[in-house]
PDB file of N, CA and C in Angstrom:
ATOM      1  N   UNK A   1     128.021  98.657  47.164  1.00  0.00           N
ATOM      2  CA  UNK A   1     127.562  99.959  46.713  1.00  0.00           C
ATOM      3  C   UNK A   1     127.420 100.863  47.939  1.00  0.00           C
ATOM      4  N   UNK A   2     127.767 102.132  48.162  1.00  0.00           N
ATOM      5  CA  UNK A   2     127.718 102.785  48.862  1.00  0.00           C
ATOM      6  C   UNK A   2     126.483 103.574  49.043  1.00  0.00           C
ATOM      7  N   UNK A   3     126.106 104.272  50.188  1.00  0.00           N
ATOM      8  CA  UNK A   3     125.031 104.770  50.452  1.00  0.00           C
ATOM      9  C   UNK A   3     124.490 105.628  49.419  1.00  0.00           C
ATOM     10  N   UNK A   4     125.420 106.930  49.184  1.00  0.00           N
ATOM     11  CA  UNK A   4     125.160 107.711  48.252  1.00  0.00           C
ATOM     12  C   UNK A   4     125.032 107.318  46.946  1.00  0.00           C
ATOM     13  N   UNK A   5     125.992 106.072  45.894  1.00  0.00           N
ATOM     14  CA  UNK A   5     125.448 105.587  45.089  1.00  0.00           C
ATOM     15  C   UNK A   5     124.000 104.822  45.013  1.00  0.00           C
ATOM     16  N   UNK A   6     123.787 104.167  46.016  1.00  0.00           N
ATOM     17  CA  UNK A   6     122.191 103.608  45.895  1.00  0.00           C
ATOM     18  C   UNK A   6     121.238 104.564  45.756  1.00  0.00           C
ATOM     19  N   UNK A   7     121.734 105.340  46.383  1.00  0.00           N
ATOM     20  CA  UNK A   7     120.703 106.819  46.727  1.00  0.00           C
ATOM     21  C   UNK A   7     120.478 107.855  45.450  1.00  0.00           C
ATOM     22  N   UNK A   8     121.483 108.126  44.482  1.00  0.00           N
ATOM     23  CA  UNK A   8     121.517 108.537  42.986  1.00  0.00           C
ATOM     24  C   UNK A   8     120.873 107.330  42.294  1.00  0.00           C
ATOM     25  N   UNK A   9     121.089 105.552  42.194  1.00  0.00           N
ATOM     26  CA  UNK A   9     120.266 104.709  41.236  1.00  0.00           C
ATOM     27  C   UNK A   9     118.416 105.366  41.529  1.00  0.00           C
ATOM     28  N   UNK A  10     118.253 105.157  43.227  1.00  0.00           N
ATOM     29  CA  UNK A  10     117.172 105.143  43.193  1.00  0.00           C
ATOM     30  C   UNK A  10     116.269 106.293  42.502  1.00  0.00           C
ATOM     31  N   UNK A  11     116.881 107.816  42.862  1.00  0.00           N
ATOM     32  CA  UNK A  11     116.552 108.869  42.239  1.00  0.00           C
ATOM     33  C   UNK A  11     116.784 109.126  40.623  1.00  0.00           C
ATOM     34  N   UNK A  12     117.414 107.865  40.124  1.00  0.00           N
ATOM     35  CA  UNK A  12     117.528 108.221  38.765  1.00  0.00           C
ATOM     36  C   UNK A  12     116.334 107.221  38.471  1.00  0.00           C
ATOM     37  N   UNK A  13     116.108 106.284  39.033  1.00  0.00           N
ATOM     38  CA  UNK A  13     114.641 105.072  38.517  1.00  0.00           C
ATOM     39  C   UNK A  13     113.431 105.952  38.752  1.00  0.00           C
ATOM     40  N   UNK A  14     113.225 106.913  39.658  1.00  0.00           N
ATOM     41  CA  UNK A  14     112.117 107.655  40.008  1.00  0.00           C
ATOM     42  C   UNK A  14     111.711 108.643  38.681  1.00  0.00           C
ATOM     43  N   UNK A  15     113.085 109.344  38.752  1.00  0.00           N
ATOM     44  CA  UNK A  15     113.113 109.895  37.566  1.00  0.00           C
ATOM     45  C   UNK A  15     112.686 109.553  36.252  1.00  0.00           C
ATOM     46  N   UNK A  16     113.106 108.660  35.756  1.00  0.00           N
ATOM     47  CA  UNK A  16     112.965 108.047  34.499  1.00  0.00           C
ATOM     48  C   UNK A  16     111.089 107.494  34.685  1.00  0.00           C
ATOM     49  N   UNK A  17     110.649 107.042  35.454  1.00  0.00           N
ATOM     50  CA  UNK A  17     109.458 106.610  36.239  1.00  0.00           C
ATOM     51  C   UNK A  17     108.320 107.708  36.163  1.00  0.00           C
ATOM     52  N   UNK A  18     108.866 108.383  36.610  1.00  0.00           N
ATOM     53  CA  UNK A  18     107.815 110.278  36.021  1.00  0.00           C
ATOM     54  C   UNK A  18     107.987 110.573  34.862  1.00  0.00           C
ATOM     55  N   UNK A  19     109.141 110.465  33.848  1.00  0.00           N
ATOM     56  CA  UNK A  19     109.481 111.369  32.624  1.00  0.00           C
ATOM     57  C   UNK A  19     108.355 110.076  31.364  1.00  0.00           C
ATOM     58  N   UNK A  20     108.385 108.439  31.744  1.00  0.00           N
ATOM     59  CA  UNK A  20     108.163 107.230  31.570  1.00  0.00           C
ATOM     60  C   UNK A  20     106.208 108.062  31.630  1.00  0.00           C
ATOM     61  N   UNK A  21     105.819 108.402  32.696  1.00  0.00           N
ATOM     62  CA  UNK A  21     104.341 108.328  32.462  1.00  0.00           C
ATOM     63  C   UNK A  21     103.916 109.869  32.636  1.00  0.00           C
ATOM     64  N   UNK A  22     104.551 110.299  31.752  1.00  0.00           N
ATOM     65  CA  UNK A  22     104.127 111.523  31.544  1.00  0.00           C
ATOM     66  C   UNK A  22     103.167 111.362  29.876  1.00  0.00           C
ATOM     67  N   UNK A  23     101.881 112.195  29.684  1.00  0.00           N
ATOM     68  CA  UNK A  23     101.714 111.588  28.378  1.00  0.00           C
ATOM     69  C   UNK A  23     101.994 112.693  27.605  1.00  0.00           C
ATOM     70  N   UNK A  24     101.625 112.298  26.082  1.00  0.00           N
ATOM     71  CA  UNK A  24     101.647 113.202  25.173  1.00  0.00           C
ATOM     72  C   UNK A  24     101.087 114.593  25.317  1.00  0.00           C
ATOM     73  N   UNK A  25      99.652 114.929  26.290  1.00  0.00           N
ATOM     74  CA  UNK A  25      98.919 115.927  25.797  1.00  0.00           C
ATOM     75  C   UNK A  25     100.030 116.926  27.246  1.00  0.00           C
ATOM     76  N   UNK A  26     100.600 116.289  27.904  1.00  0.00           N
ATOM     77  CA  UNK A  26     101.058 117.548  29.122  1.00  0.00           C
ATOM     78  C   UNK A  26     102.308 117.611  28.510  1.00  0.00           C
ATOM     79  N   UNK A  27     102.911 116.888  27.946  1.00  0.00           N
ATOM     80  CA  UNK A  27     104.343 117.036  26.670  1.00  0.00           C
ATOM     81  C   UNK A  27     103.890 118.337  25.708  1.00  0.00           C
ATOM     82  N   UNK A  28     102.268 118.443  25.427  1.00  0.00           N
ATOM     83  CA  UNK A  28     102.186 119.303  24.187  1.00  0.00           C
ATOM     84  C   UNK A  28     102.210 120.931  24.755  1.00  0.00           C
ATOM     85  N   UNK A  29     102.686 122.017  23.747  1.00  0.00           N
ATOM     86  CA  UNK A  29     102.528 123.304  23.778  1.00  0.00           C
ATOM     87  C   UNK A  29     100.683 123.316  23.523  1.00  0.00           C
ATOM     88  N   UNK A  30     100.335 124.703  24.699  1.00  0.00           N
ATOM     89  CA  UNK A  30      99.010 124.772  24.336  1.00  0.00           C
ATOM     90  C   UNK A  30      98.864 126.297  24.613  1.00  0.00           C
ATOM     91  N   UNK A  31      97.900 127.176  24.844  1.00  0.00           N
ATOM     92  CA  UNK A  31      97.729 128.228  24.811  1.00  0.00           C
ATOM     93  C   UNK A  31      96.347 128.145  26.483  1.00  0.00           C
ATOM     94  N   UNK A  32      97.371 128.562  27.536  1.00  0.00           N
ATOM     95  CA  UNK A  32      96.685 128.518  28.953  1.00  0.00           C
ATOM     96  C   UNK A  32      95.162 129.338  28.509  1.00  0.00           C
ATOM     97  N   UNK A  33      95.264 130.118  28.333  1.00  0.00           N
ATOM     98  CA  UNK A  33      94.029 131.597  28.484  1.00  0.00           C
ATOM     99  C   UNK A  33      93.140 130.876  28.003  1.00  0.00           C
ATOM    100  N   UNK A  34      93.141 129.767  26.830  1.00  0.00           N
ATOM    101  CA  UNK A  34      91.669 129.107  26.567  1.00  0.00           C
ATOM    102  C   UNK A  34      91.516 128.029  27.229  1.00  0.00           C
ATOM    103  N   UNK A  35      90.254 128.263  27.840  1.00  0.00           N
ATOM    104  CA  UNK A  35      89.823 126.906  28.414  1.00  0.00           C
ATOM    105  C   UNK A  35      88.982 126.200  27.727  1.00  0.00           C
ATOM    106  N   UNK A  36      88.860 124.670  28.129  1.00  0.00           N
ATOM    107  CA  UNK A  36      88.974 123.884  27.344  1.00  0.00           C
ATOM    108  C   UNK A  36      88.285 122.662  27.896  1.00  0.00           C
ATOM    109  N   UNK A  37      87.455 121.749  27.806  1.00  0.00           N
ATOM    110  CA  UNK A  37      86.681 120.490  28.512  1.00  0.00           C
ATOM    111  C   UNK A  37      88.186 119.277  28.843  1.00  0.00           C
ATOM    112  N   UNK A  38      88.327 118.868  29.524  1.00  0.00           N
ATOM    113  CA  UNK A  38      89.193 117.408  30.001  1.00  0.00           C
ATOM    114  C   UNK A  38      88.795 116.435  28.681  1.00  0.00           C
ATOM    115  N   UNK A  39      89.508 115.556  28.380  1.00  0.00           N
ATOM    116  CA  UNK A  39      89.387 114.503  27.223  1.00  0.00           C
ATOM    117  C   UNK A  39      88.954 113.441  28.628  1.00  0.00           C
ATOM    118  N   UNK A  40      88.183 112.663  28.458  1.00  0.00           N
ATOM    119  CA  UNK A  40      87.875 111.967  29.494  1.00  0.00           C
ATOM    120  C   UNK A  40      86.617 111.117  28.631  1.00  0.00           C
ATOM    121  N   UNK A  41      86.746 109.532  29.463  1.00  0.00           N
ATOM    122  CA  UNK A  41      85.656 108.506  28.967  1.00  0.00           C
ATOM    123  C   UNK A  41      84.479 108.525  29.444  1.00  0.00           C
ATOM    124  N   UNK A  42      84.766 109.482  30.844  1.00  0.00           N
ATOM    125  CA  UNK A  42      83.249 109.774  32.084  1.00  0.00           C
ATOM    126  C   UNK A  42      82.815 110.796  31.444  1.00  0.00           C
ATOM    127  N   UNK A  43      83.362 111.877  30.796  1.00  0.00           N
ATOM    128  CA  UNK A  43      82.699 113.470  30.603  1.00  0.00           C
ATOM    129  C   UNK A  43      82.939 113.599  28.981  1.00  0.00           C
ATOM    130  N   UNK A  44      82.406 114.012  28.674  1.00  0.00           N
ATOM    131  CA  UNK A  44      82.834 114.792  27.118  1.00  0.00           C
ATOM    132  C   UNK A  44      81.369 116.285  27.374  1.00  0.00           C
ATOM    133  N   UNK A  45      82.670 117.347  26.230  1.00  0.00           N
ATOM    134  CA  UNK A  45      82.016 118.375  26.570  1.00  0.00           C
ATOM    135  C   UNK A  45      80.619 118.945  25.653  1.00  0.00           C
ATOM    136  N   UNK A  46      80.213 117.121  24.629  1.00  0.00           N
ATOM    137  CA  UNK A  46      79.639 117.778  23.653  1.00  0.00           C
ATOM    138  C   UNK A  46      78.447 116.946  24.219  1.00  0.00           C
ATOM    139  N   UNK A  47      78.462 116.563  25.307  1.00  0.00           N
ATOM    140  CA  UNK A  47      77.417 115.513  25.815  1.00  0.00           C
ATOM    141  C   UNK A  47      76.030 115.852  26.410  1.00  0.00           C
ATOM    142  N   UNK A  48      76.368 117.556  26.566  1.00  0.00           N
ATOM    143  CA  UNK A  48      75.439 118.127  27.104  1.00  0.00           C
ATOM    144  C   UNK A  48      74.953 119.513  26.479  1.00  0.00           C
ATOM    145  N   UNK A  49      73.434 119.859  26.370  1.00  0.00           N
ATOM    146  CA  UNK A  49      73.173 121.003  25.969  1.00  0.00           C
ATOM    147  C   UNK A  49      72.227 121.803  26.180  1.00  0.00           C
ATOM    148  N   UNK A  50      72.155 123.333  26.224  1.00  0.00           N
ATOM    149  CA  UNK A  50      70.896 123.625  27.190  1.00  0.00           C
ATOM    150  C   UNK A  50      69.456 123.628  26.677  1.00  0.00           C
ATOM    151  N   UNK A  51      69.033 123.392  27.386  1.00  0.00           N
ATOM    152  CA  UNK A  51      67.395 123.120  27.077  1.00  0.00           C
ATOM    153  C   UNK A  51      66.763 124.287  26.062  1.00  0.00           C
ATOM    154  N   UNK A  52      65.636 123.960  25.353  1.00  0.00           N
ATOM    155  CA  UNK A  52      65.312 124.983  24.242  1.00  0.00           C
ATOM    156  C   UNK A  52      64.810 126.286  24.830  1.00  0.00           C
ATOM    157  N   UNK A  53      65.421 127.163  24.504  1.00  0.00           N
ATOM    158  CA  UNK A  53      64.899 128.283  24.933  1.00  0.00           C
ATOM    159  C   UNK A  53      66.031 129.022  26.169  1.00  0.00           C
ATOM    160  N   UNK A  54      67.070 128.264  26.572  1.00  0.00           N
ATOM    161  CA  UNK A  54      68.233 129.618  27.706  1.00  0.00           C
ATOM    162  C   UNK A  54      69.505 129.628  27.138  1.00  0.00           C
ATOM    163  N   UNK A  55      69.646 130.217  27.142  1.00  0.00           N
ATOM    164  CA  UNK A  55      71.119 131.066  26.294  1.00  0.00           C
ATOM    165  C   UNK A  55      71.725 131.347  27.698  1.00  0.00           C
ATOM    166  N   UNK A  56      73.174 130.713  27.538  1.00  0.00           N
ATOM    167  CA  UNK A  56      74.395 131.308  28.283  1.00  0.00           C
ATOM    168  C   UNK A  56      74.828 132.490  28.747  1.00  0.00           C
ATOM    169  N   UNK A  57      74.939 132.887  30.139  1.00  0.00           N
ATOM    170  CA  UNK A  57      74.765 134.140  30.745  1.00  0.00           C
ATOM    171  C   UNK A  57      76.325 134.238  31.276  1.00  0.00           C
ATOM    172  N   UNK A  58      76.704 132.914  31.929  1.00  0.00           N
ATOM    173  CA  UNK A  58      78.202 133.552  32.763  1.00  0.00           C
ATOM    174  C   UNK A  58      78.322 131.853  32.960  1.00  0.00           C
ATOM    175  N   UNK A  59      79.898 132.209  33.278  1.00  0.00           N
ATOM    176  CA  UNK A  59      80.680 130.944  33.417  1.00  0.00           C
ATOM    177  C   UNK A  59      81.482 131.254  35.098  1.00  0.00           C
ATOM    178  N   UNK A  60      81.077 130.688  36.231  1.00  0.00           N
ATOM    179  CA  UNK A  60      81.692 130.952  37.407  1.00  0.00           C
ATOM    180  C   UNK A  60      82.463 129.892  37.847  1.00  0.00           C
ATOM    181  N   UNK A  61      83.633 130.191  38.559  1.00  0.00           N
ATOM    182  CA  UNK A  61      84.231 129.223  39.578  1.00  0.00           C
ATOM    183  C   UNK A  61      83.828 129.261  40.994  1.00  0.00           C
ATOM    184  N   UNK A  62      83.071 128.786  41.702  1.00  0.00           N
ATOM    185  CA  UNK A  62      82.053 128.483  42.490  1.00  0.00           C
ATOM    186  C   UNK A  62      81.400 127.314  42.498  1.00  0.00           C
ATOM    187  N   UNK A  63      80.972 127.205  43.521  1.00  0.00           N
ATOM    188  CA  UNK A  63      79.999 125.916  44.199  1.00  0.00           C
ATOM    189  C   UNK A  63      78.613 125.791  43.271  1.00  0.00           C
ATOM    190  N   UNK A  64      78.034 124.752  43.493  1.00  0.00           N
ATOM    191  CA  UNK A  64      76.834 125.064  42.673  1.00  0.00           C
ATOM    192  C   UNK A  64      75.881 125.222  43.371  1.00  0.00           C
ATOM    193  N   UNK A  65      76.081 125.699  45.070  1.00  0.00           N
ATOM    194  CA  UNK A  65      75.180 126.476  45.391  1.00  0.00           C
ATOM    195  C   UNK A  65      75.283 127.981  45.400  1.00  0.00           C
ATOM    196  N   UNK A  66      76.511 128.586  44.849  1.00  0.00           N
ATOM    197  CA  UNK A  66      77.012 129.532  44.185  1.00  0.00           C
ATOM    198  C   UNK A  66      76.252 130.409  43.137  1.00  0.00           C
ATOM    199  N   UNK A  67      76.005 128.915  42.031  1.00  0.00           N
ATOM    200  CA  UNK A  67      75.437 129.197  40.509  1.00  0.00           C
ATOM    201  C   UNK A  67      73.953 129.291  40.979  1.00  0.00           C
ATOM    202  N   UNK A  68      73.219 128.409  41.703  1.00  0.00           N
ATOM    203  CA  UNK A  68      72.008 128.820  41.924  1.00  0.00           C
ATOM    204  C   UNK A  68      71.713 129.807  42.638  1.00  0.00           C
ATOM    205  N   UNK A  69      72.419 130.480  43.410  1.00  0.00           N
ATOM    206  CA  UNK A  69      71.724 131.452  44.473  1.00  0.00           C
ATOM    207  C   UNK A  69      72.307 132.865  42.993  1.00  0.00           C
ATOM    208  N   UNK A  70      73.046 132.848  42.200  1.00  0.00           N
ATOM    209  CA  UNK A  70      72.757 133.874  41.349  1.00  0.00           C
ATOM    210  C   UNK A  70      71.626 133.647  40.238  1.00  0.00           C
ATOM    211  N   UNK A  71      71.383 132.436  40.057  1.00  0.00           N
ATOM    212  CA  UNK A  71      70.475 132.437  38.892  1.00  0.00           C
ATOM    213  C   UNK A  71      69.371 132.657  39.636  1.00  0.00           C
ATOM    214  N   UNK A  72      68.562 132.312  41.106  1.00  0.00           N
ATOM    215  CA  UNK A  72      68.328 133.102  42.274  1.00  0.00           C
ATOM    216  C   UNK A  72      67.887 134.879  42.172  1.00  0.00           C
ATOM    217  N   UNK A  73      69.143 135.245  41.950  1.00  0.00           N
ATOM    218  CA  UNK A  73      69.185 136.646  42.437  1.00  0.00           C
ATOM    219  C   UNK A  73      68.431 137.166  41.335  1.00  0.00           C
ATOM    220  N   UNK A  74      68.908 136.518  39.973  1.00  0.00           N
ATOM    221  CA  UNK A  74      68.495 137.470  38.953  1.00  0.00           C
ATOM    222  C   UNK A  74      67.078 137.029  38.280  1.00  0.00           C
ATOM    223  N   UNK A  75      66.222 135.927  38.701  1.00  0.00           N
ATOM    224  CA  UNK A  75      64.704 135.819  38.650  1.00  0.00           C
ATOM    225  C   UNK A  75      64.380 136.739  39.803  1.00  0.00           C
ATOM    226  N   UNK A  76      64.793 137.479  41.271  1.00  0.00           N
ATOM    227  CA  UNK A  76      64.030 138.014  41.827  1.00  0.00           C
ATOM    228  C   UNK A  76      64.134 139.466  40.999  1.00  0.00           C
ATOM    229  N   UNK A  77      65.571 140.022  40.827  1.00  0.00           N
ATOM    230  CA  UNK A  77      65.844 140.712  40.435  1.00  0.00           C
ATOM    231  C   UNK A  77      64.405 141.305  38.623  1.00  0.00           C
ATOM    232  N   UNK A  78      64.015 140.515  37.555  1.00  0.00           N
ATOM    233  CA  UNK A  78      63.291 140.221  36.882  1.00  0.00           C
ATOM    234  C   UNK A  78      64.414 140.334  35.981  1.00  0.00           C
ATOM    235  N   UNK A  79      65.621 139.728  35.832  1.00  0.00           N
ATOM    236  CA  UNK A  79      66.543 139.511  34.705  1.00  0.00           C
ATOM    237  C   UNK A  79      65.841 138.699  33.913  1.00  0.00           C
ATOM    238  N   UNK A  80      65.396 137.506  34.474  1.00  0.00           N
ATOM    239  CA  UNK A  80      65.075 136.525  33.645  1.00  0.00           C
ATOM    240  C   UNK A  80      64.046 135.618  34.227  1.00  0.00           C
ATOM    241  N   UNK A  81      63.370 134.620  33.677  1.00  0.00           N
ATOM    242  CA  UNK A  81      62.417 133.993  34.089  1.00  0.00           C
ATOM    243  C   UNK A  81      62.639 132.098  34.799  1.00  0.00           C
ATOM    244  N   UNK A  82      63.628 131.854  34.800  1.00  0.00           N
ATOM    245  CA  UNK A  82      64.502 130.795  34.885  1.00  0.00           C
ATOM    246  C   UNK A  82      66.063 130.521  34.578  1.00  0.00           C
ATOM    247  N   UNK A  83      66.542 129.279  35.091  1.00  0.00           N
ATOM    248  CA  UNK A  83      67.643 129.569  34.876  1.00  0.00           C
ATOM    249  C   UNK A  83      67.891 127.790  35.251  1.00  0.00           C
ATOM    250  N   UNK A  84      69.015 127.413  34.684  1.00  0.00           N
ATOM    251  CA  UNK A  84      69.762 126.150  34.655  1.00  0.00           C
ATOM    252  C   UNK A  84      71.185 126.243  35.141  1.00  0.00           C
ATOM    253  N   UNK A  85      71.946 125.525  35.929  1.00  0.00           N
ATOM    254  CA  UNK A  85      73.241 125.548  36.223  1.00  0.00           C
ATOM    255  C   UNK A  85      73.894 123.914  36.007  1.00  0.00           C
ATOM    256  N   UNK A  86      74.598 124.600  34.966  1.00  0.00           N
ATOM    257  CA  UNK A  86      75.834 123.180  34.757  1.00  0.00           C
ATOM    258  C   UNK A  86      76.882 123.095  35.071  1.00  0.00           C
ATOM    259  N   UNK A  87      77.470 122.184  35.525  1.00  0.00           N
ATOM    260  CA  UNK A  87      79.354 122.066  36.127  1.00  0.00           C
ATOM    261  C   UNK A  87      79.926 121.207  34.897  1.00  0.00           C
ATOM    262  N   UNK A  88      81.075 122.158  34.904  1.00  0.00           N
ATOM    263  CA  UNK A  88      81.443 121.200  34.059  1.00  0.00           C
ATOM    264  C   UNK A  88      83.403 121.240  34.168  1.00  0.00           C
ATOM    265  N   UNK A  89      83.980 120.307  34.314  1.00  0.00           N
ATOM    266  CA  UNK A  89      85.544 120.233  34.274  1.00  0.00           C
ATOM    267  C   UNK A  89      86.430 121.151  33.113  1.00  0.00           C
ATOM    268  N   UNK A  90      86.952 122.009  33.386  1.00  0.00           N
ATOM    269  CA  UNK A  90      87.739 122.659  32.565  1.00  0.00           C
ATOM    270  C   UNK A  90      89.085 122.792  32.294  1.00  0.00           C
ATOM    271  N   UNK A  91      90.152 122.613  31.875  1.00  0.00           N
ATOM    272  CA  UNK A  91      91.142 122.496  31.738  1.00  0.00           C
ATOM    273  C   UNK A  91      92.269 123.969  31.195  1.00  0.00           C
ATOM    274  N   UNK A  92      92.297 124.914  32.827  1.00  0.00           N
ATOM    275  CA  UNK A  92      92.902 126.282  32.333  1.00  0.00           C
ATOM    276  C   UNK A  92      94.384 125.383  32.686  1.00  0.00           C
ATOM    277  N   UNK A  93      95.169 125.602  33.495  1.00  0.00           N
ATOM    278  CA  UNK A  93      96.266 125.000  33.670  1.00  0.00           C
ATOM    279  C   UNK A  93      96.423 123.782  33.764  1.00  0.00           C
ATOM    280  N   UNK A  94      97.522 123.211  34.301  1.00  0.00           N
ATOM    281  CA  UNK A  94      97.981 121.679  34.237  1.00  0.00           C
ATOM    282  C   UNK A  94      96.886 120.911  35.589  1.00  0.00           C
ATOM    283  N   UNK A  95      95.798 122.120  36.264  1.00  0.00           N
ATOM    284  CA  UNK A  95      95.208 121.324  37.226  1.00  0.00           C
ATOM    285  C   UNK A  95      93.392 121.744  36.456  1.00  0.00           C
ATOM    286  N   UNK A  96      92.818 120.717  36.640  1.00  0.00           N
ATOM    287  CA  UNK A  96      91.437 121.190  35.731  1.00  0.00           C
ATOM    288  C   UNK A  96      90.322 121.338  36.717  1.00  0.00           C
ATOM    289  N   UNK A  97      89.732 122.372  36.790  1.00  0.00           N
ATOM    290  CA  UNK A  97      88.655 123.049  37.624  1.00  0.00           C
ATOM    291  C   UNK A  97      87.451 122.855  37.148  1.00  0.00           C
ATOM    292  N   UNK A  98      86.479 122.750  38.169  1.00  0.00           N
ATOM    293  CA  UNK A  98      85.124 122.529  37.927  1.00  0.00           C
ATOM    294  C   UNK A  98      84.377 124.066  38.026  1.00  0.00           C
ATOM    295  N   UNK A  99      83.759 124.413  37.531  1.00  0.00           N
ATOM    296  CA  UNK A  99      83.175 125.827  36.334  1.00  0.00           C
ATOM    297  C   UNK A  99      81.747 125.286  36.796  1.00  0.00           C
ATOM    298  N   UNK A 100      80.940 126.240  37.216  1.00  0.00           N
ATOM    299  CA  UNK A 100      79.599 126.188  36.711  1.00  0.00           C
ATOM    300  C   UNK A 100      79.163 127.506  35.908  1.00  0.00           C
ATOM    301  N   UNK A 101      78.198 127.294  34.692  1.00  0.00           N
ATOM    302  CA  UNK A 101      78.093 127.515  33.531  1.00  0.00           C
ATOM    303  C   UNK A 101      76.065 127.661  34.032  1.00  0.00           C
ATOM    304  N   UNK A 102      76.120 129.148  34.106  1.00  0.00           N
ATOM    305  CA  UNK A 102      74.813 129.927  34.363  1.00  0.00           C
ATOM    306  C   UNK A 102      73.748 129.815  32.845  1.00  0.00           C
ATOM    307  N   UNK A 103      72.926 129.022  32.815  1.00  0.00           N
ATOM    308  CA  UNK A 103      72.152 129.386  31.546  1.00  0.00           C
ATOM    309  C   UNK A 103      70.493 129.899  31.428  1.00  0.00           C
ATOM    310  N   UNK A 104      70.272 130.289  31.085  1.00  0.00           N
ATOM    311  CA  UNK A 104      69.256 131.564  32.029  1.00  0.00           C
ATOM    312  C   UNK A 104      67.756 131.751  30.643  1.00  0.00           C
ATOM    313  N   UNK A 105      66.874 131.765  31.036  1.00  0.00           N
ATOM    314  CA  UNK A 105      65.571 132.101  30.090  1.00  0.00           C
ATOM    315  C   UNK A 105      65.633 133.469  30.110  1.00  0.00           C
ATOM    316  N   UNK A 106      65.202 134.032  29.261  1.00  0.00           N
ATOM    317  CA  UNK A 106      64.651 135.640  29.266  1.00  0.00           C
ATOM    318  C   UNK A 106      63.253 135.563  29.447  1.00  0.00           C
TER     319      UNK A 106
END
């Protein structure tokens, strides 16, 4: 076998090797603009919820010393009287970002 033929088998086994473990949900049509929690056995997005009494203020991409120094700003500010910050994995494109999710007392 010649160089260049070994060199097409190998790139066709690679090939087949990626197309082989690709799964169903990155095979599926979806609609980017909504984001969406990761399907995952570590996280689910219904696992968590905010404490009685703070309602959802903003959803940032930032650090979560990010989310606190605004939930921060806006108790000095007298927006609100407390505030909670959750991270949570989101799934806008084919790469899934971690979101923290501002939830705030009045």
């Amino acid at each position: 076998m010649t160089f260049s033929a070994s060199r097409a088998v190998a790139s066709a086994a690679v090939g087949a090797a990626l197309v082989l473990a690709a799964t169903p949900a990155s095979a599926a049509s979806y609609d980017n603009a909504t984001p969406r929690p990761l399907p995952s056995t570590a996280f689910r997005a219904n696992d968590w919820t905010a404490p009685p009494g703070f309602v959802f203020d903003s959803a940032l991409l930032s650090t979560p010393e990010g989310c606190r120094a605004k939930g921060e700003k806006g108790i000095a500010q007298g927006k609100w009287s407390a505030y909670v910050c959750h991270e949570q994995l989101v799934q806008v494109t084919d790469v899934p970002l971690l979101y923290q999710f501002l939830y705030v007392k009045r």
